[in-house]
Each structure stands twice: as C-alpha cells, then as structure tokens.
PDB file of N, CA and C in Angstrom:
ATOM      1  N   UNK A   1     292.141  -1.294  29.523  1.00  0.00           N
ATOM      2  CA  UNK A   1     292.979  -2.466  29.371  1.00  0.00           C
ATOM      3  C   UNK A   1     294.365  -2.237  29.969  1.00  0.00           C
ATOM      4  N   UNK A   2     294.730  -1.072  29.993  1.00  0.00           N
ATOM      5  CA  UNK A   2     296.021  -0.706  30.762  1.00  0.00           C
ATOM      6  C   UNK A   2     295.858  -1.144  32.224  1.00  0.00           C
ATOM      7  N   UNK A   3     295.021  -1.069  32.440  1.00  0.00           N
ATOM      8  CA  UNK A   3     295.160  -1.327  34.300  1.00  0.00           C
ATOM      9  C   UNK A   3     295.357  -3.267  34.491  1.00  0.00           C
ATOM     10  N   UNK A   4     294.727  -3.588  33.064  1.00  0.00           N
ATOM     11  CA  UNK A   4     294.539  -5.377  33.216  1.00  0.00           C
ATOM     12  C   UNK A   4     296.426  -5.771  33.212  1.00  0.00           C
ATOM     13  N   UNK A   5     297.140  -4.879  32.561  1.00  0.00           N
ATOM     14  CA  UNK A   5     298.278  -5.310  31.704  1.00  0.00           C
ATOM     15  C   UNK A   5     299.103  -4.634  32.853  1.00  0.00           C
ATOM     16  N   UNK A   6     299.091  -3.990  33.820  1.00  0.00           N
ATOM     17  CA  UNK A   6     299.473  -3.193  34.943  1.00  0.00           C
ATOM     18  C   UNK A   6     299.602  -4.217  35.706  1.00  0.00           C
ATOM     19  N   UNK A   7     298.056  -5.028  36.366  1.00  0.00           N
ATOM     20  CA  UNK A   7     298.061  -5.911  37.294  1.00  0.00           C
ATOM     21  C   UNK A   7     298.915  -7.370  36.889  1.00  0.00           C
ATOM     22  N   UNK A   8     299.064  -7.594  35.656  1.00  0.00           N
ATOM     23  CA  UNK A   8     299.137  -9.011  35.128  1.00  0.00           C
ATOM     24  C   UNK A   8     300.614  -8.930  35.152  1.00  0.00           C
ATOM     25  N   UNK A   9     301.223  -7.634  35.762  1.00  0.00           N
ATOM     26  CA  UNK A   9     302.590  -7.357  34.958  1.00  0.00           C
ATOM     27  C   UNK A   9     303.454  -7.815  36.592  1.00  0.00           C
ATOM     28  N   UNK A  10     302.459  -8.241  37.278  1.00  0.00           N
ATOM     29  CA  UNK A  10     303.616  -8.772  38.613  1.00  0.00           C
ATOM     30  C   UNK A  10     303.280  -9.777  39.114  1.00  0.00           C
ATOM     31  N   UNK A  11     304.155 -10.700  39.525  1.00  0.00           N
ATOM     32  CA  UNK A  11     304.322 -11.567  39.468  1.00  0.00           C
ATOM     33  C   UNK A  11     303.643 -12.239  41.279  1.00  0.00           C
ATOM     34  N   UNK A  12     303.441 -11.387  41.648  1.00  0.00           N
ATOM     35  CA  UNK A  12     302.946 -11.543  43.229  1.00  0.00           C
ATOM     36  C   UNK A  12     301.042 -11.678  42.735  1.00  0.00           C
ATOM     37  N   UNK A  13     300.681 -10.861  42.167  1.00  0.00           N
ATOM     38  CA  UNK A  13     299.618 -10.453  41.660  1.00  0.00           C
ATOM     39  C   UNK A  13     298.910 -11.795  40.383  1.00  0.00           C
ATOM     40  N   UNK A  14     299.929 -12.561  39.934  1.00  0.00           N
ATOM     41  CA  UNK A  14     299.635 -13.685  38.915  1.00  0.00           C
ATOM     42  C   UNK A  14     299.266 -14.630  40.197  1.00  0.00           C
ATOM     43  N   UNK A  15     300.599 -14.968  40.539  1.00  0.00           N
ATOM     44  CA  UNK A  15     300.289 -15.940  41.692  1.00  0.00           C
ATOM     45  C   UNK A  15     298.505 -15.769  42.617  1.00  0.00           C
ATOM     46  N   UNK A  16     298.143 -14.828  42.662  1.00  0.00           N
ATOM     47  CA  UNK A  16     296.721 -14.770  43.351  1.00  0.00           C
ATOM     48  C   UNK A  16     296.069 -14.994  42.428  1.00  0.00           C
ATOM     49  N   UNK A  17     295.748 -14.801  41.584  1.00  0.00           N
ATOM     50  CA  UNK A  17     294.656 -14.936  40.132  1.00  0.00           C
ATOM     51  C   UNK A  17     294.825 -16.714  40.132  1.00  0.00           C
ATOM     52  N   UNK A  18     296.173 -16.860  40.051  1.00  0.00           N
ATOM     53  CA  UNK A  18     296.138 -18.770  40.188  1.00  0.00           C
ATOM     54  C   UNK A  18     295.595 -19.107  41.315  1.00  0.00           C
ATOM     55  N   UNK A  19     295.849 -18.480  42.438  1.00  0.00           N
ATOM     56  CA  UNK A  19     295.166 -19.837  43.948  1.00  0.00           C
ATOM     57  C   UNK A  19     293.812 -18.828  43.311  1.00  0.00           C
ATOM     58  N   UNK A  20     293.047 -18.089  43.230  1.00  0.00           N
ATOM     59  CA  UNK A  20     291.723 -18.247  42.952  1.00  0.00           C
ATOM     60  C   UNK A  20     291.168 -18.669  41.672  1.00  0.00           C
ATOM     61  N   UNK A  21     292.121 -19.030  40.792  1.00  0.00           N
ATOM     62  CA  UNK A  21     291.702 -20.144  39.292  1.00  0.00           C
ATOM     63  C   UNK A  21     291.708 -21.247  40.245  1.00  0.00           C
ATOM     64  N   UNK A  22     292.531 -22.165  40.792  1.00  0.00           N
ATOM     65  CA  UNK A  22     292.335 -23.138  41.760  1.00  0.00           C
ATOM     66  C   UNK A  22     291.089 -23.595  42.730  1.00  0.00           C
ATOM     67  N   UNK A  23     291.085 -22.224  43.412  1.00  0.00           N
ATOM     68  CA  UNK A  23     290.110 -22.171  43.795  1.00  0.00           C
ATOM     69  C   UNK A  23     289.528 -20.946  44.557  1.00  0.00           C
ATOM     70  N   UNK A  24     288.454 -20.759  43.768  1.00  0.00           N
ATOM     71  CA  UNK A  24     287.320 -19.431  44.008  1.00  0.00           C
ATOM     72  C   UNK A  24     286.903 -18.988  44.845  1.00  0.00           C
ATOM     73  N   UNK A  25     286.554 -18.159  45.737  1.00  0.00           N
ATOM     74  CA  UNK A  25     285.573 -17.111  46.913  1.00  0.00           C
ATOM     75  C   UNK A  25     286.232 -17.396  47.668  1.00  0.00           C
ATOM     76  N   UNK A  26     287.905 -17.020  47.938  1.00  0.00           N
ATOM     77  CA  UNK A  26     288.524 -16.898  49.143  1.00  0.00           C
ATOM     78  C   UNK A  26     288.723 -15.719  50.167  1.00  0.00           C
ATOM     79  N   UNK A  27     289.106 -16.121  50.899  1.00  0.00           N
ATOM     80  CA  UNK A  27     289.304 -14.890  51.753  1.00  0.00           C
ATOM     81  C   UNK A  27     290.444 -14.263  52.029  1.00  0.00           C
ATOM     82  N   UNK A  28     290.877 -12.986  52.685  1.00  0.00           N
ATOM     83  CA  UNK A  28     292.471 -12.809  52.289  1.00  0.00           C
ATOM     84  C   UNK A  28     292.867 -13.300  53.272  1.00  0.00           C
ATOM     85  N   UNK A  29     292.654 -13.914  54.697  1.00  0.00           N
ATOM     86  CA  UNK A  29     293.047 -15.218  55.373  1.00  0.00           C
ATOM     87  C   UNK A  29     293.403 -16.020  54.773  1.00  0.00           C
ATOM     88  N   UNK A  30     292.586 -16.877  53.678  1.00  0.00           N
ATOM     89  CA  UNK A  30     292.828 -17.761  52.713  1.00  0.00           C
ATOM     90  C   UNK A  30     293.955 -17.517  52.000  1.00  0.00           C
ATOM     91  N   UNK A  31     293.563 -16.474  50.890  1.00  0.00           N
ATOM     92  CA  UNK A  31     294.852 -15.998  50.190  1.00  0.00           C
ATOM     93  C   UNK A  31     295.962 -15.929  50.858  1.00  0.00           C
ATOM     94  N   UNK A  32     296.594 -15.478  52.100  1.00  0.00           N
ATOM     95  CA  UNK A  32     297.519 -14.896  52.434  1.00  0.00           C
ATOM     96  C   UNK A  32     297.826 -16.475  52.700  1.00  0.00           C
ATOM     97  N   UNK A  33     297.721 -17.668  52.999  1.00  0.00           N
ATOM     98  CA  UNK A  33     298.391 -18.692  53.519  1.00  0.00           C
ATOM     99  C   UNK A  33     299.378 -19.322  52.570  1.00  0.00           C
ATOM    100  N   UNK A  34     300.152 -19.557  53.105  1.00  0.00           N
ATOM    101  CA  UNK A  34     301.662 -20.362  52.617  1.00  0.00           C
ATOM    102  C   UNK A  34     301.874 -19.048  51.576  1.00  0.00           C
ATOM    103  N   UNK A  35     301.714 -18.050  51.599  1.00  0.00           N
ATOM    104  CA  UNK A  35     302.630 -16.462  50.672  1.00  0.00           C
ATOM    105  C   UNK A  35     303.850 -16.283  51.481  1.00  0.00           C
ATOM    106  N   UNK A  36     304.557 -15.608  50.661  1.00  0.00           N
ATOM    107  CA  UNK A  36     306.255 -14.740  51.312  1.00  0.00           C
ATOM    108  C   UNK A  36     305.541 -13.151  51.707  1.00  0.00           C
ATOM    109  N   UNK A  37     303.973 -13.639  52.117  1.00  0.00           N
ATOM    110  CA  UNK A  37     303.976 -11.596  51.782  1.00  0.00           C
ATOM    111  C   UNK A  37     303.253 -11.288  53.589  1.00  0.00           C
ATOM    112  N   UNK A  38     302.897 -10.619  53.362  1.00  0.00           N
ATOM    113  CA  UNK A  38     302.337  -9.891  54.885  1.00  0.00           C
ATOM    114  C   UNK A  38     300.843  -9.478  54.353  1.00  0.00           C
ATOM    115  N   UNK A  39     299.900  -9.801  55.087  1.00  0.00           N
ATOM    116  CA  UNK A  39     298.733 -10.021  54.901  1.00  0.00           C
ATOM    117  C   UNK A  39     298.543  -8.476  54.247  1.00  0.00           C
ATOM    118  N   UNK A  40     298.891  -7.036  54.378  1.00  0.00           N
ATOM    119  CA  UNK A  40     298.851  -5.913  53.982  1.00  0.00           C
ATOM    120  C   UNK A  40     299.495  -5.740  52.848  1.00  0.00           C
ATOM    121  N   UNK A  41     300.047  -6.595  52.095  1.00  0.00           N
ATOM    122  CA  UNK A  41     300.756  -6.566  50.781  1.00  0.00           C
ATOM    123  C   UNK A  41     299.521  -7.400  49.983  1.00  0.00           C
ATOM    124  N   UNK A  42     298.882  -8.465  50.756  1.00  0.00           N
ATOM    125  CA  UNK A  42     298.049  -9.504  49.533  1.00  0.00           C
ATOM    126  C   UNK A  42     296.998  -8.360  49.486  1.00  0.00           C
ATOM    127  N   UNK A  43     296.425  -7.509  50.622  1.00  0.00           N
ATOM    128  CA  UNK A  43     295.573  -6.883  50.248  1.00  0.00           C
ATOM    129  C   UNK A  43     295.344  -5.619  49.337  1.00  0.00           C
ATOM    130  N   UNK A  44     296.839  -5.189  49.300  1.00  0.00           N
ATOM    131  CA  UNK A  44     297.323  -4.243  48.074  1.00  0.00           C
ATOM    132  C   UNK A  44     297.101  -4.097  47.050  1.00  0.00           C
ATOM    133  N   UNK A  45     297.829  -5.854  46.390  1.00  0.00           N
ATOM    134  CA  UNK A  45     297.771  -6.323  45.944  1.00  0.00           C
ATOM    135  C   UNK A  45     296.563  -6.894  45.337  1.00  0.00           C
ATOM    136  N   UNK A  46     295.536  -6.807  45.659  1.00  0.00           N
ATOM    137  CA  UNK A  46     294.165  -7.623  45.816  1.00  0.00           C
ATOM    138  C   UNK A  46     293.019  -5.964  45.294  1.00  0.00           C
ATOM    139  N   UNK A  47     293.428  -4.825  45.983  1.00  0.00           N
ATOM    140  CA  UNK A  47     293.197  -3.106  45.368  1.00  0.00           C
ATOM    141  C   UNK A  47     293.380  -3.367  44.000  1.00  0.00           C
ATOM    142  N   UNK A  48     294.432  -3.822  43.754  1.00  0.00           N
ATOM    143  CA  UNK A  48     294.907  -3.435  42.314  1.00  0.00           C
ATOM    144  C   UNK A  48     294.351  -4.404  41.226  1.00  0.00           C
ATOM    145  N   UNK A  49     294.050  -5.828  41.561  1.00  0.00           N
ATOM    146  CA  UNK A  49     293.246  -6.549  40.923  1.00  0.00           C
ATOM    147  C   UNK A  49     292.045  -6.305  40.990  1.00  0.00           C
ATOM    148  N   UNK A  50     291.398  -5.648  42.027  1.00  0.00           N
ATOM    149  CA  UNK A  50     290.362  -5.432  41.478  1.00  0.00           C
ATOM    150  C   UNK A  50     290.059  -3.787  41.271  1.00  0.00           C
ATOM    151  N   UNK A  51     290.554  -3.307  40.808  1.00  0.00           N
ATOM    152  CA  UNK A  51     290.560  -2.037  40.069  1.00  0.00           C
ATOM    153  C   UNK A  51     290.767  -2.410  38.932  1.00  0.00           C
ATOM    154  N   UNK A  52     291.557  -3.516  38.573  1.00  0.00           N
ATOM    155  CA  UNK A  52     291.562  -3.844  37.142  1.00  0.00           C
ATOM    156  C   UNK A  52     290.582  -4.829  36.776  1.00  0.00           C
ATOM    157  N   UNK A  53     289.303  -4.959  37.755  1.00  0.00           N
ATOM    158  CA  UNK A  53     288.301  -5.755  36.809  1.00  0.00           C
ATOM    159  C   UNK A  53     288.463  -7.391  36.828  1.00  0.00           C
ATOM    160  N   UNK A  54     289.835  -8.061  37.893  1.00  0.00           N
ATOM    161  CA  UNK A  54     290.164  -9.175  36.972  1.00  0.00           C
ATOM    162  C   UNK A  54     289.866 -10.032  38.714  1.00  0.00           C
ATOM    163  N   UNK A  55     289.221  -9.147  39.705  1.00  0.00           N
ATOM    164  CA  UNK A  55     288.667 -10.053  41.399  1.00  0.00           C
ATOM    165  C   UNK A  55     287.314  -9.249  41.181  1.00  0.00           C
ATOM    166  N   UNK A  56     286.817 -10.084  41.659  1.00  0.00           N
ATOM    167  CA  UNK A  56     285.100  -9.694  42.261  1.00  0.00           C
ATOM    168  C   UNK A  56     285.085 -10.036  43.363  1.00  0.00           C
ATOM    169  N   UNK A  57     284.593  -9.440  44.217  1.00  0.00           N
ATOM    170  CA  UNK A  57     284.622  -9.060  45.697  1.00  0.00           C
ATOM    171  C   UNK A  57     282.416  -9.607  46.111  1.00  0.00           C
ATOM    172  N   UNK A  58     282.378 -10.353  46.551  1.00  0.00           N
ATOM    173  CA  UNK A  58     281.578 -10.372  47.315  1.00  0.00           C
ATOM    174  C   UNK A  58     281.018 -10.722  49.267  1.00  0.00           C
ATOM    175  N   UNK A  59     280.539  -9.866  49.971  1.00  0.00           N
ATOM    176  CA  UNK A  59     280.502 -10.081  51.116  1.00  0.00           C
ATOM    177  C   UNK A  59     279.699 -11.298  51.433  1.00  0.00           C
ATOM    178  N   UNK A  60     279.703 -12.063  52.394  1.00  0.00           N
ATOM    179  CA  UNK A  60     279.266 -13.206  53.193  1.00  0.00           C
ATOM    180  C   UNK A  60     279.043 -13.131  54.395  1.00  0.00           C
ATOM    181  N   UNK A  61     278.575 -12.487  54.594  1.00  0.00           N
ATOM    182  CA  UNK A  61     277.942 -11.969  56.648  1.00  0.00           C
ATOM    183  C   UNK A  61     279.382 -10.325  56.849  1.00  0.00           C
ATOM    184  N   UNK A  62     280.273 -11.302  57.285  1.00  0.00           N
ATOM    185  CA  UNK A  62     281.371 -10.288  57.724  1.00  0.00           C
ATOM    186  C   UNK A  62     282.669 -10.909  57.010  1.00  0.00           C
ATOM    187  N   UNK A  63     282.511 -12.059  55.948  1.00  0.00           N
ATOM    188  CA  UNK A  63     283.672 -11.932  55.180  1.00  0.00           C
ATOM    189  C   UNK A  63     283.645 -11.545  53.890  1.00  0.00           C
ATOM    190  N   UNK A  64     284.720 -11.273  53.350  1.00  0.00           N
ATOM    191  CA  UNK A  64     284.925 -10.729  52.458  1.00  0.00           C
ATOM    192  C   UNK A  64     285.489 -11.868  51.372  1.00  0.00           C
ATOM    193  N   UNK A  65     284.543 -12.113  50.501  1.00  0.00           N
ATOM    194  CA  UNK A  65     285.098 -13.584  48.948  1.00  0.00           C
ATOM    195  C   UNK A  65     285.808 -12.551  47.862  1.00  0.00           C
ATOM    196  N   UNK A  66     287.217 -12.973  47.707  1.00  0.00           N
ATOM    197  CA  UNK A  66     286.933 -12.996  46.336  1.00  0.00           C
ATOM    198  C   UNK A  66     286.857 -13.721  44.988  1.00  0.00           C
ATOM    199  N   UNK A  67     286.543 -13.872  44.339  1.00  0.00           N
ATOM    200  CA  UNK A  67     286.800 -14.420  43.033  1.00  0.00           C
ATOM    201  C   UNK A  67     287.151 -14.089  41.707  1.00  0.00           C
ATOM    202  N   UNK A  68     287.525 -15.298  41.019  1.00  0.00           N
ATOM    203  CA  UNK A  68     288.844 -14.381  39.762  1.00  0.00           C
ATOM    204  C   UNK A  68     287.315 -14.136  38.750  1.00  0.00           C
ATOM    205  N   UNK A  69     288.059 -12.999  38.191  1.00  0.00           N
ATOM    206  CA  UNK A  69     286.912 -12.569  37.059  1.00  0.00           C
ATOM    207  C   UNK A  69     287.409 -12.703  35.563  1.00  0.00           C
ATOM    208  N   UNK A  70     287.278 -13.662  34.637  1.00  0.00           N
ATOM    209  CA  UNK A  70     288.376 -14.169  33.651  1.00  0.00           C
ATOM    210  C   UNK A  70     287.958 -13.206  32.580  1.00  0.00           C
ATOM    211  N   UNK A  71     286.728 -12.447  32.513  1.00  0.00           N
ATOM    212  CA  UNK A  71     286.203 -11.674  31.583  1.00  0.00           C
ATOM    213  C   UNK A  71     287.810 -10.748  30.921  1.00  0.00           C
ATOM    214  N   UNK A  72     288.493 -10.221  31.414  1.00  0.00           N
ATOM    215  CA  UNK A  72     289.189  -9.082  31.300  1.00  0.00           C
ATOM    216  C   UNK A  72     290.624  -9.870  30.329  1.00  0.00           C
ATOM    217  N   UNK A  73     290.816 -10.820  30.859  1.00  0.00           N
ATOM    218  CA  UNK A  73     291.578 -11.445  30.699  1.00  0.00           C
ATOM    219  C   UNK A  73     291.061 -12.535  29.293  1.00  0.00           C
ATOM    220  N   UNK A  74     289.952 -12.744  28.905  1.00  0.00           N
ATOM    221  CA  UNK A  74     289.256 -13.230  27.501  1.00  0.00           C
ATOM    222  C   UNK A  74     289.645 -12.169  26.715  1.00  0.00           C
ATOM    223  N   UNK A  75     289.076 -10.417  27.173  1.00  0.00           N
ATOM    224  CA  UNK A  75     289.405  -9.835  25.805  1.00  0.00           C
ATOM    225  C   UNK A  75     290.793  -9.580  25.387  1.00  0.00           C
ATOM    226  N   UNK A  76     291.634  -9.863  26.563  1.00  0.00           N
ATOM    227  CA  UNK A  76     293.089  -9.643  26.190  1.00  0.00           C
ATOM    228  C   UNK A  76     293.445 -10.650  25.083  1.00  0.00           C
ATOM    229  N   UNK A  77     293.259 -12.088  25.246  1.00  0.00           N
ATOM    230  CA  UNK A  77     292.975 -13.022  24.696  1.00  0.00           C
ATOM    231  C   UNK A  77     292.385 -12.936  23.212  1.00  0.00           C
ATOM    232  N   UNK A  78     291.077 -12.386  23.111  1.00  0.00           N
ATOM    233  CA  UNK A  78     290.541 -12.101  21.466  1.00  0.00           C
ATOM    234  C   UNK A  78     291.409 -11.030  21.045  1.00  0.00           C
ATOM    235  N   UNK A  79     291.657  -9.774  21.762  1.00  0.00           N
ATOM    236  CA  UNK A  79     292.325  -8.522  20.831  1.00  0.00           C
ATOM    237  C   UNK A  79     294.079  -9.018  20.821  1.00  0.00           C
ATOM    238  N   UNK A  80     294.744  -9.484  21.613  1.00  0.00           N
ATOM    239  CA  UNK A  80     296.290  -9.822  21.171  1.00  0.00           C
ATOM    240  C   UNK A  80     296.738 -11.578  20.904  1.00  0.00           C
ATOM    241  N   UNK A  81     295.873 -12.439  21.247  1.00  0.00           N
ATOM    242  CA  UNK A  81     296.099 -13.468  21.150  1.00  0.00           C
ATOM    243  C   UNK A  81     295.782 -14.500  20.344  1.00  0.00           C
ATOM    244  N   UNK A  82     294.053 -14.201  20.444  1.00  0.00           N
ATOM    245  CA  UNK A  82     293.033 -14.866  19.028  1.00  0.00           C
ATOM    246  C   UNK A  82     293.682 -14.835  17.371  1.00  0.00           C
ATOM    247  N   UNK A  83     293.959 -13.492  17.431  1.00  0.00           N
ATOM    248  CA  UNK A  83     293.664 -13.154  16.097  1.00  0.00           C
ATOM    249  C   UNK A  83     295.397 -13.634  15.603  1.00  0.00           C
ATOM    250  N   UNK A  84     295.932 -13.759  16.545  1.00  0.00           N
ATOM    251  CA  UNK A  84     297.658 -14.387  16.070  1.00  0.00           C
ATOM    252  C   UNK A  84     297.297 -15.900  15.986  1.00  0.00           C
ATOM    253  N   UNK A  85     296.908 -16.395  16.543  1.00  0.00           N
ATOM    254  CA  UNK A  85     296.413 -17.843  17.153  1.00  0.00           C
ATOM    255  C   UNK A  85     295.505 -18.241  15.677  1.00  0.00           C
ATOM    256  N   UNK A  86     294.665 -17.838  15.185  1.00  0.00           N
ATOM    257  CA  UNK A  86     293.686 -17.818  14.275  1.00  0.00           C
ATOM    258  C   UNK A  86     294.080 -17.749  13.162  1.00  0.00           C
ATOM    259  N   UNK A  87     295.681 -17.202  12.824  1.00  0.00           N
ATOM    260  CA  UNK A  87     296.342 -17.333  11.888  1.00  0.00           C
ATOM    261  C   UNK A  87     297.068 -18.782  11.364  1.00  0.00           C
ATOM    262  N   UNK A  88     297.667 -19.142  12.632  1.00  0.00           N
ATOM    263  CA  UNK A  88     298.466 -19.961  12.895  1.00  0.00           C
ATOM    264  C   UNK A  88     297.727 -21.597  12.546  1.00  0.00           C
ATOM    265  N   UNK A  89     296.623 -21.524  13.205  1.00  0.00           N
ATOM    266  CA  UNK A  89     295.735 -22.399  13.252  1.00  0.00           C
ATOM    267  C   UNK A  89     295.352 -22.740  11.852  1.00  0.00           C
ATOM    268  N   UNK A  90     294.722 -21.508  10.867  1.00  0.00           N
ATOM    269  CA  UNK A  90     294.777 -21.384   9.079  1.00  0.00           C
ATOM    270  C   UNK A  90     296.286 -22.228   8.628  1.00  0.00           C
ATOM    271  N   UNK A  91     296.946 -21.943   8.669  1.00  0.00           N
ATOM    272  CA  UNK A  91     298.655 -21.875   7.953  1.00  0.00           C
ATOM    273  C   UNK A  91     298.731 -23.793   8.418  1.00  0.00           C
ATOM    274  N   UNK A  92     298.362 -24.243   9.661  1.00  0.00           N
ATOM    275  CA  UNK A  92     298.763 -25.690   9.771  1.00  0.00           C
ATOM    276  C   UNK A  92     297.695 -26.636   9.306  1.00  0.00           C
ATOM    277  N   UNK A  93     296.490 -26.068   8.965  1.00  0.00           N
ATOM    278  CA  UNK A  93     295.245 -26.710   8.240  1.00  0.00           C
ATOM    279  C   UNK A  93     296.015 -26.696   6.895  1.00  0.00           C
ATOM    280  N   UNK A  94     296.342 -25.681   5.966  1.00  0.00           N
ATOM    281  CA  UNK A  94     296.189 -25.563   5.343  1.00  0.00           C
ATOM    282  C   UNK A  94     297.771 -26.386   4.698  1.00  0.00           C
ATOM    283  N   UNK A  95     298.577 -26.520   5.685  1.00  0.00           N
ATOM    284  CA  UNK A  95     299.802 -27.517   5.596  1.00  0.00           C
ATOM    285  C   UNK A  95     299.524 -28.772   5.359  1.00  0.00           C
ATOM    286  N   UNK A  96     297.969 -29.318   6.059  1.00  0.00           N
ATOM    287  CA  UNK A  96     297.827 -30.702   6.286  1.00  0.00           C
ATOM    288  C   UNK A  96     296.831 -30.891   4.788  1.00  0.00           C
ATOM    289  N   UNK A  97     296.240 -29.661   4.576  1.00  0.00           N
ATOM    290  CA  UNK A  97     295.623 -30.190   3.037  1.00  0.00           C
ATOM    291  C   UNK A  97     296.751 -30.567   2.332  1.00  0.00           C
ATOM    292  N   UNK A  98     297.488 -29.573   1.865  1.00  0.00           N
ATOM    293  CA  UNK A  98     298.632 -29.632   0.696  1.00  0.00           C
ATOM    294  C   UNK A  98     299.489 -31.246   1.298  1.00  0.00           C
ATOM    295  N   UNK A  99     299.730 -31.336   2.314  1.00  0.00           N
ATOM    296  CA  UNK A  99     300.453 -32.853   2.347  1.00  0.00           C
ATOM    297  C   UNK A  99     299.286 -34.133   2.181  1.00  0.00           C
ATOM    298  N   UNK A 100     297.937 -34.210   2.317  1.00  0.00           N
ATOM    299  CA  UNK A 100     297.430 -34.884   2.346  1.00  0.00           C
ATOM    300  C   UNK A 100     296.489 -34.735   0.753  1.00  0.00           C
ATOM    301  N   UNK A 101     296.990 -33.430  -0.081  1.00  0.00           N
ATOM    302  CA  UNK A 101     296.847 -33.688  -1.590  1.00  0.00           C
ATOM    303  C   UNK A 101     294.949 -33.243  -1.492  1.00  0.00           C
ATOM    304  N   UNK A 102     294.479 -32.873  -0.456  1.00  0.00           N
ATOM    305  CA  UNK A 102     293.055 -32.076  -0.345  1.00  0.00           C
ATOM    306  C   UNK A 102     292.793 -30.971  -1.270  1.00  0.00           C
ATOM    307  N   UNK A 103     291.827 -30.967  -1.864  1.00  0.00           N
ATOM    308  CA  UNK A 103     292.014 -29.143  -2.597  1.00  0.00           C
ATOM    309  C   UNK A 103     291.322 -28.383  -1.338  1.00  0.00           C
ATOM    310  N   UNK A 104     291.167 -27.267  -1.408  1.00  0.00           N
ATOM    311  CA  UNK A 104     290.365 -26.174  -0.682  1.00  0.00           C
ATOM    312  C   UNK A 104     288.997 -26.234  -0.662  1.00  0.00           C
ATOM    313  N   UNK A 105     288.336 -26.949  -2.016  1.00  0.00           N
ATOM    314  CA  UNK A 105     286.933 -26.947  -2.150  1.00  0.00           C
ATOM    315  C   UNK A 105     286.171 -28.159  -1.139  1.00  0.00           C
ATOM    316  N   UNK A 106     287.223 -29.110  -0.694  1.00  0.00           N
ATOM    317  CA  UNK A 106     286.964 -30.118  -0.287  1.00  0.00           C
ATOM    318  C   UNK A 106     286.208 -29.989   1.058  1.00  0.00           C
TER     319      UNK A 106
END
C-alpha cells in the first residue's frame, strides 16, 4: 500500500489516473496531449503507476493501452475511508431517529 500512497502523492501522477477515469486504454501519445510534461516524464510517471498496481498495461499489435486499475485505490477506500465514513453515516441516521422521535427497534 505504500507504493499506492507514493504514486497518489503527486500531483502530475493524479492528473493521469483522471484522463484515464475519463477515459480508458490510452496511449502515452494520448496521455501526453495537452500535459506541461515531455512525453519521458508521462512515461515515468506511468513506471510508477504501474508499479503501484493502480495502470494496467495492455498491448494492441504495437501499441501500448493503458488503463486505470481502481482495485488499489477501493482498498485504500475500505481500510482508511469506509470505516470513518461508516461511522459518520451511523451518528446522522441515528440524529434523524431521535428528531423524528423513532426508537431503534423500529
């Protein structure tokens, strides 16, 4: 999970995960268009996402797709986010019983 929280931690590297949430199996032709970067930075950049699990790389004759892989980014989601979220979610249910005079058994 360190390598997910590594990649997620720059801001060049978010921006690609969005144009392929947008849209999927690009190429780093693709990727690299309308960037501030040099086609050897998206692909760096693109090492490091997928070392962290979060691009899948598949070939197409002689190009190279990738696509975002959200798996990595779900468990970040259940282990730091869910379980805060899941609280929160309890505490405003349980606001709307007590104002709306519900018991618990209800």
């Amino acid at each position: 999970m360190d390598k997910v929280f590594k990649a997620l931690a720059d801001r060049s590297r978010r921006k690609l995960l969005d144009r392929l949430h947008a849209e999927n199996g690009q190429t780093l032709g693709q990727l690299c268009e309308g960037l501030d970067m040099t086609r050897q930075a998206v692909s760096k950049h693109l090492a490091v996402l997928e070392d962290a699990n979060l691009v899948a790389v598949v070939w197409q004759g002689r190009e190279k797709l990738h696509y975002l892989n959200p798996a990595p980014i779900g468990e970040i989601y259940e282990r730091w986010i869910g379980k805060y979220e899941r609280q929160r979610v309890r505490a405003l249910d349980a606001l709307r019983r007590a104002l709306e005079g519900e018991s618990n058994d209800e």
